[in-house]
Protein backbone atom coordinates (compact mmCIF):
# COMPACT_ATOMS: atom_id res chain seq x y z
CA UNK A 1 3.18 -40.83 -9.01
CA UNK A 2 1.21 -38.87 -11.16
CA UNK A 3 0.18 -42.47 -13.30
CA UNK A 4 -1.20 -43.15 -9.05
CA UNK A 5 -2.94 -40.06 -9.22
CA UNK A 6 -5.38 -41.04 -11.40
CA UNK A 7 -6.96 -43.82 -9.80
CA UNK A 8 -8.02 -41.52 -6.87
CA UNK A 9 -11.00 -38.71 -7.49
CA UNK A 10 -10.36 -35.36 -6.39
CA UNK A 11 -7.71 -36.22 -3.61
CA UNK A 12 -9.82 -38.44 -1.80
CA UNK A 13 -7.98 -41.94 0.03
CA UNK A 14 -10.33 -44.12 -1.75
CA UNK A 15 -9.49 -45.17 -5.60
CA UNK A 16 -11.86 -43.78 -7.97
CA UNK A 17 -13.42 -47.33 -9.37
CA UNK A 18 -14.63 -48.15 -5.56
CA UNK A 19 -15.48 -44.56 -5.05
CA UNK A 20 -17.49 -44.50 -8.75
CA UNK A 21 -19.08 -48.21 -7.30
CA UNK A 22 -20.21 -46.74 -4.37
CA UNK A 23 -21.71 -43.61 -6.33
CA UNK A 24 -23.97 -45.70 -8.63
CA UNK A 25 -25.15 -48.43 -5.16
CA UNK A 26 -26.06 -44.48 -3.88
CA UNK A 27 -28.29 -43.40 -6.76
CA UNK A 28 -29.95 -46.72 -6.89
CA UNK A 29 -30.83 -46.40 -3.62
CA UNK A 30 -32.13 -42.62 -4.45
CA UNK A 31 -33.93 -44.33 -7.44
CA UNK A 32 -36.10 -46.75 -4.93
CA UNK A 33 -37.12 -43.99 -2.29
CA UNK A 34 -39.86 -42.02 -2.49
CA UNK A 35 -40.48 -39.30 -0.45
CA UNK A 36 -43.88 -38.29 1.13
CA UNK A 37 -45.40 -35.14 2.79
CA UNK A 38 -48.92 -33.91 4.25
CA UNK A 39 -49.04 -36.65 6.19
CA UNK A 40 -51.68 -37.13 8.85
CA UNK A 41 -50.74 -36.74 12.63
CA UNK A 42 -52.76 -40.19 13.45
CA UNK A 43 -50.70 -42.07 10.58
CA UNK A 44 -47.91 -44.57 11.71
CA UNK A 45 -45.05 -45.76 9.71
CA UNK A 46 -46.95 -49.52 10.00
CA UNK A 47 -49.76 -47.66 8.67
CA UNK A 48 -47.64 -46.16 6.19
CA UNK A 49 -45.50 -49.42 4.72
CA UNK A 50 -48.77 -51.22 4.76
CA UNK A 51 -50.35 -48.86 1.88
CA UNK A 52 -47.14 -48.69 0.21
CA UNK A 53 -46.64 -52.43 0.04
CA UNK A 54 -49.67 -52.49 -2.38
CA UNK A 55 -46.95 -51.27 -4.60
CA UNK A 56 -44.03 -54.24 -3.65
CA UNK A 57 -41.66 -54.63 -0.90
CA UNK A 58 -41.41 -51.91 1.53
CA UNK A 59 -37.41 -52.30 2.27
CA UNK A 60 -37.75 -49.03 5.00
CA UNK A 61 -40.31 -46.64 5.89
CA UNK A 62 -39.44 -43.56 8.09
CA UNK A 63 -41.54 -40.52 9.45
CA UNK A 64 -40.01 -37.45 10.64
CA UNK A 65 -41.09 -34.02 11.05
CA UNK A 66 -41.52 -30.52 12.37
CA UNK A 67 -42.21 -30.02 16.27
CA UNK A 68 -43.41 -26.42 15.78
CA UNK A 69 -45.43 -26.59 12.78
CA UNK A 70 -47.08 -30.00 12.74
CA UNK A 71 -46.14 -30.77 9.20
CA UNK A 72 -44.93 -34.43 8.84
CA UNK A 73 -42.58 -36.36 6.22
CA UNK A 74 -41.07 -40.03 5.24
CA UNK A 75 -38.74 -41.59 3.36
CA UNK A 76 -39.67 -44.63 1.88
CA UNK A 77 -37.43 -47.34 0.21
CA UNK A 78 -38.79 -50.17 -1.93
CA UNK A 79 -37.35 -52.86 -3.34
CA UNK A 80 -36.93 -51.84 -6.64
CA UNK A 81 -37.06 -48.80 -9.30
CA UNK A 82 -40.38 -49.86 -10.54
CA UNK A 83 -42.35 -50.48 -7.53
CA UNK A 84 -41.47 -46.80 -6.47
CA UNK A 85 -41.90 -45.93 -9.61
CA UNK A 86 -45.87 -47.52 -9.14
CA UNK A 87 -45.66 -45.88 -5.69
CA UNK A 88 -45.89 -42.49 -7.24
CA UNK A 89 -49.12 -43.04 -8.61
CA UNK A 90 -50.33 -42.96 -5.03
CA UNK A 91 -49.80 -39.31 -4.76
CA UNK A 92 -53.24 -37.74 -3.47
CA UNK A 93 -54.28 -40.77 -1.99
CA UNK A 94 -56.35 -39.75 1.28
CA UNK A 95 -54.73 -41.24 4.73
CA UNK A 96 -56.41 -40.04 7.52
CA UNK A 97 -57.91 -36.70 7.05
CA UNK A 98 -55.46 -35.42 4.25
CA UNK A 99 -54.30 -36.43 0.78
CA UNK A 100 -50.75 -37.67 0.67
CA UNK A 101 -48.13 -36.11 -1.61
CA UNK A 102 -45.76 -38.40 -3.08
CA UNK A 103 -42.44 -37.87 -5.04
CA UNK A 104 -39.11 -39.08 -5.73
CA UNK A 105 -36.60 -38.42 -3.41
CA UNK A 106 -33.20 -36.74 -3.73
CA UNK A 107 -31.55 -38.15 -1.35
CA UNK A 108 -31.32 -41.83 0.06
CA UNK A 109 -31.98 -43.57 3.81
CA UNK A 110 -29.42 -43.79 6.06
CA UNK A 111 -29.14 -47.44 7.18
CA UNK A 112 -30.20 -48.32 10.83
CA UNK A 113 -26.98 -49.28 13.18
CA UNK A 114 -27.77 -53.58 12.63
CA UNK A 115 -26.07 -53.20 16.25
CA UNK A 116 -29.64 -51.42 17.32
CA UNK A 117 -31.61 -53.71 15.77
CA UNK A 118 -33.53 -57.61 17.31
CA UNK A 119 -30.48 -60.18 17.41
CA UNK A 120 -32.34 -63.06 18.47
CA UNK A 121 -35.50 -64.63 18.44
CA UNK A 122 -36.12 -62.99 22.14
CA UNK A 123 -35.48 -59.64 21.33
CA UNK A 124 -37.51 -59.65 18.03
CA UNK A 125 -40.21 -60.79 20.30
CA UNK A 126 -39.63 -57.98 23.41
CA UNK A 127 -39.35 -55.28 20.13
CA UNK A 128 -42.89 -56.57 18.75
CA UNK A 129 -44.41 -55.38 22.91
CA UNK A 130 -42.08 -52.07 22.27
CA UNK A 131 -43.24 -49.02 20.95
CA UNK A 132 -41.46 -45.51 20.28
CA UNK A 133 -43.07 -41.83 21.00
CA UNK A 134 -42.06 -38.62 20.27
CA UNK A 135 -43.35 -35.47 21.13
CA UNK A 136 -43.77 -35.90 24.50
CA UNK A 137 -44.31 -32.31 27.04
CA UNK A 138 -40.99 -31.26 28.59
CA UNK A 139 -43.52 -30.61 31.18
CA UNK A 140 -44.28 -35.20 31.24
CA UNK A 141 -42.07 -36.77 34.00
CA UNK A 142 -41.40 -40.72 33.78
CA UNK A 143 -43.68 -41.41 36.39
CA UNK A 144 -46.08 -39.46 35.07
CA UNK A 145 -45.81 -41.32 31.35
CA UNK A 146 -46.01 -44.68 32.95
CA UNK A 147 -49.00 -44.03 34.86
CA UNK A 148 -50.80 -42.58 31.59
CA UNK A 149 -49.97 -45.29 29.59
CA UNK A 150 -50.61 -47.87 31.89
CA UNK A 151 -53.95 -46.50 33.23
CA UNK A 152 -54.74 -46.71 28.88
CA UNK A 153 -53.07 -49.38 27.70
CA UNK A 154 -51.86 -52.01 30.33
CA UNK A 155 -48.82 -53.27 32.76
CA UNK A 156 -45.53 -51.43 31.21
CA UNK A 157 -42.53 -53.61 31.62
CA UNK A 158 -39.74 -51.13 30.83
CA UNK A 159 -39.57 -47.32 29.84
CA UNK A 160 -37.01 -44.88 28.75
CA UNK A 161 -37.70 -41.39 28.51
CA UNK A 162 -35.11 -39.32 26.62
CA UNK A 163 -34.58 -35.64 26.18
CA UNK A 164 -31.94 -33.06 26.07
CA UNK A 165 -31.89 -28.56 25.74
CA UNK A 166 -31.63 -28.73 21.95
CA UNK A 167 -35.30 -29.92 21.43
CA UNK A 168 -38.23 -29.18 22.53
CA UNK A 169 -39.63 -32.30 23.32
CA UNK A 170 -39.01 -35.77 24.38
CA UNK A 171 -38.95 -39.10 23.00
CA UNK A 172 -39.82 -42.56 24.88
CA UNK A 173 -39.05 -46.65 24.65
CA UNK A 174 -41.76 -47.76 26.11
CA UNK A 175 -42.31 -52.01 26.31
CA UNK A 176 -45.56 -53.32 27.45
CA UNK A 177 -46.18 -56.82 29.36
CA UNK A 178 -48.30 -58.28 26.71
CA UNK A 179 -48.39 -57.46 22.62
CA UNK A 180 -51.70 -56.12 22.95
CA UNK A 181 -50.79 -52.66 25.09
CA UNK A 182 -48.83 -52.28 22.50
CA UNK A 183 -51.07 -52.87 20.10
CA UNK A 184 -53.40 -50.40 21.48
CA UNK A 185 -51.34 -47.58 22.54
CA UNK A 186 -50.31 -47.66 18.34
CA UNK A 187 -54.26 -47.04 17.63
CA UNK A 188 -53.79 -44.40 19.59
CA UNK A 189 -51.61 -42.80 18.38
CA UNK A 190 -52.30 -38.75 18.75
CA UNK A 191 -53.27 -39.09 22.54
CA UNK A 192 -52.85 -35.86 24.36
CA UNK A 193 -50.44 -35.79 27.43
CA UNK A 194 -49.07 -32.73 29.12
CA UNK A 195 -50.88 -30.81 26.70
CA UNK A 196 -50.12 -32.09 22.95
CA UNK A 197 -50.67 -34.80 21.05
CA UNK A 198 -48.29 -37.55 20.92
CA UNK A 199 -46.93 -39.58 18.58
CA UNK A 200 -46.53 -43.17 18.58
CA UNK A 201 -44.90 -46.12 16.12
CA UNK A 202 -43.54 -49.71 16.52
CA UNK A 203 -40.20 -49.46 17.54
CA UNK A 204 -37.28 -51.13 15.53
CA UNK A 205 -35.16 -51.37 18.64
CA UNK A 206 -35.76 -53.10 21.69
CA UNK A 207 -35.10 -51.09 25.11
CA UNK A 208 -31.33 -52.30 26.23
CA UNK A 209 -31.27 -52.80 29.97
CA UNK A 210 -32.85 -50.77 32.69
CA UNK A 211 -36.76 -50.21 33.50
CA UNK A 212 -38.83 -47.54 34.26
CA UNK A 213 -36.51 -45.66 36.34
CA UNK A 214 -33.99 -45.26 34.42
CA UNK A 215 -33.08 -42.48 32.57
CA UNK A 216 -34.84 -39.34 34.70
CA UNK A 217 -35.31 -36.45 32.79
CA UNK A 218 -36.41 -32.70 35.04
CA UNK A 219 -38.70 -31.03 34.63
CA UNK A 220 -41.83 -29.85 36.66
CA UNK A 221 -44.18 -32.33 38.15
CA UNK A 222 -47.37 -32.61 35.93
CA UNK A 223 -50.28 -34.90 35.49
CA UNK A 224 -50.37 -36.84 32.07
CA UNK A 225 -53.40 -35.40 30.58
């Protein structure tokens, strides 16, 4: 039993050559992301992967950030150690109206649920008219949101508004009728509604089922400017 023991690391179920395996697949990962502050509030993650390509193969570009204070982040993977590697050399680069800061991150992406993502031809197309938003007023209603971005941008075939009490704001799927509102609403990105700016990227996911109405979220009544 004790000879067993051995081939498992620190208790754990798995045996320690899978669990050592997996380690090293982790810290090569960690060895191809880069990760990247100060970023602007008008730059997308297309935006984004586009300037980093310059270096190779964007594998995965992600922006997140802070609600409260404005300050925004992403993690981005590339396809090997030495294109992030060249991808550091972009550090103080100016995107938008701020130089970027770029280092090597600590920690690796967490893969997108493949369930989530385009599984035909179809959907790849219906993702490409699909576009996400976040920080979107509590005070924005769904009919609101798809009279704002249809009086801007053009004919919205399906929207999702999401929130919940743990955040502050909301987040949106929002498909257009044709590429181009989609297009547009991304180079606008920053467009006030209810009061603050928000923030819009191509989505990777295409809006499952249900239109405009679905998903109600309360709040007050308020006009989307």
């Amino acid at each position: 039993m004790r000879g067993a023991a051995n081939n498992y690391w620190l208790g754990a179920r798995e045996p320690r050559a899978a669990y050592e395996s997996r380690r090293h697949q982790r810290i090569g990962v960690v060895n191809k992301t880069i990760f990247v502050t100060d970023i602007d509030h008008s730059v997308t993650e297309e935006m984004l992967a586009t300037i980093f390509g310059i270096c190779g193969t964007v594998v995965d570009c992600r922006i997140s950030g802070d609600l409260v204070t404005g300050f925004r982040y992403a993690f981005i993977e590339l396809q090997s150690e030495d294109e992030a590697y060249a991808a550091l050399l972009l550090d103080g680069a100016i995107i938008g109206s701020r130089p970027l800061r770029v280092s090597p991150s600590r920690t690796s992406m967490r893969p997108i649920n493949p369930r989530f993502l385009p599984q035909s031809e179809a959907e790849r197309e219906v993702c490409s008219r699909t576009v996400y938003c976040n920080n979107i007023s509590k005070t924005v209603e769904q009919r609101n949101l798809k009279a704002f971005f249809e009086g801007y941008f053009g004919e919205i075939s399906r929207l999702k508004l999401l929130g919940d009490d743990r955040h502050a704001t909301n987040i949106a799927f929002i498909e257009f009728a044709e590429i181009n509102g989609a297009i547009a609403a991304l180079n606008s990105s920053g467009i006030f509604a209810g009061g603050i700016p928000i923030r819009i990227s191509p989505s990777k996911t295409a809006i499952k089922g249900g239109n405009y109405r679905a998903s109600p979220v309360p709040g007050p009544s308020a006009s989307g400017s």
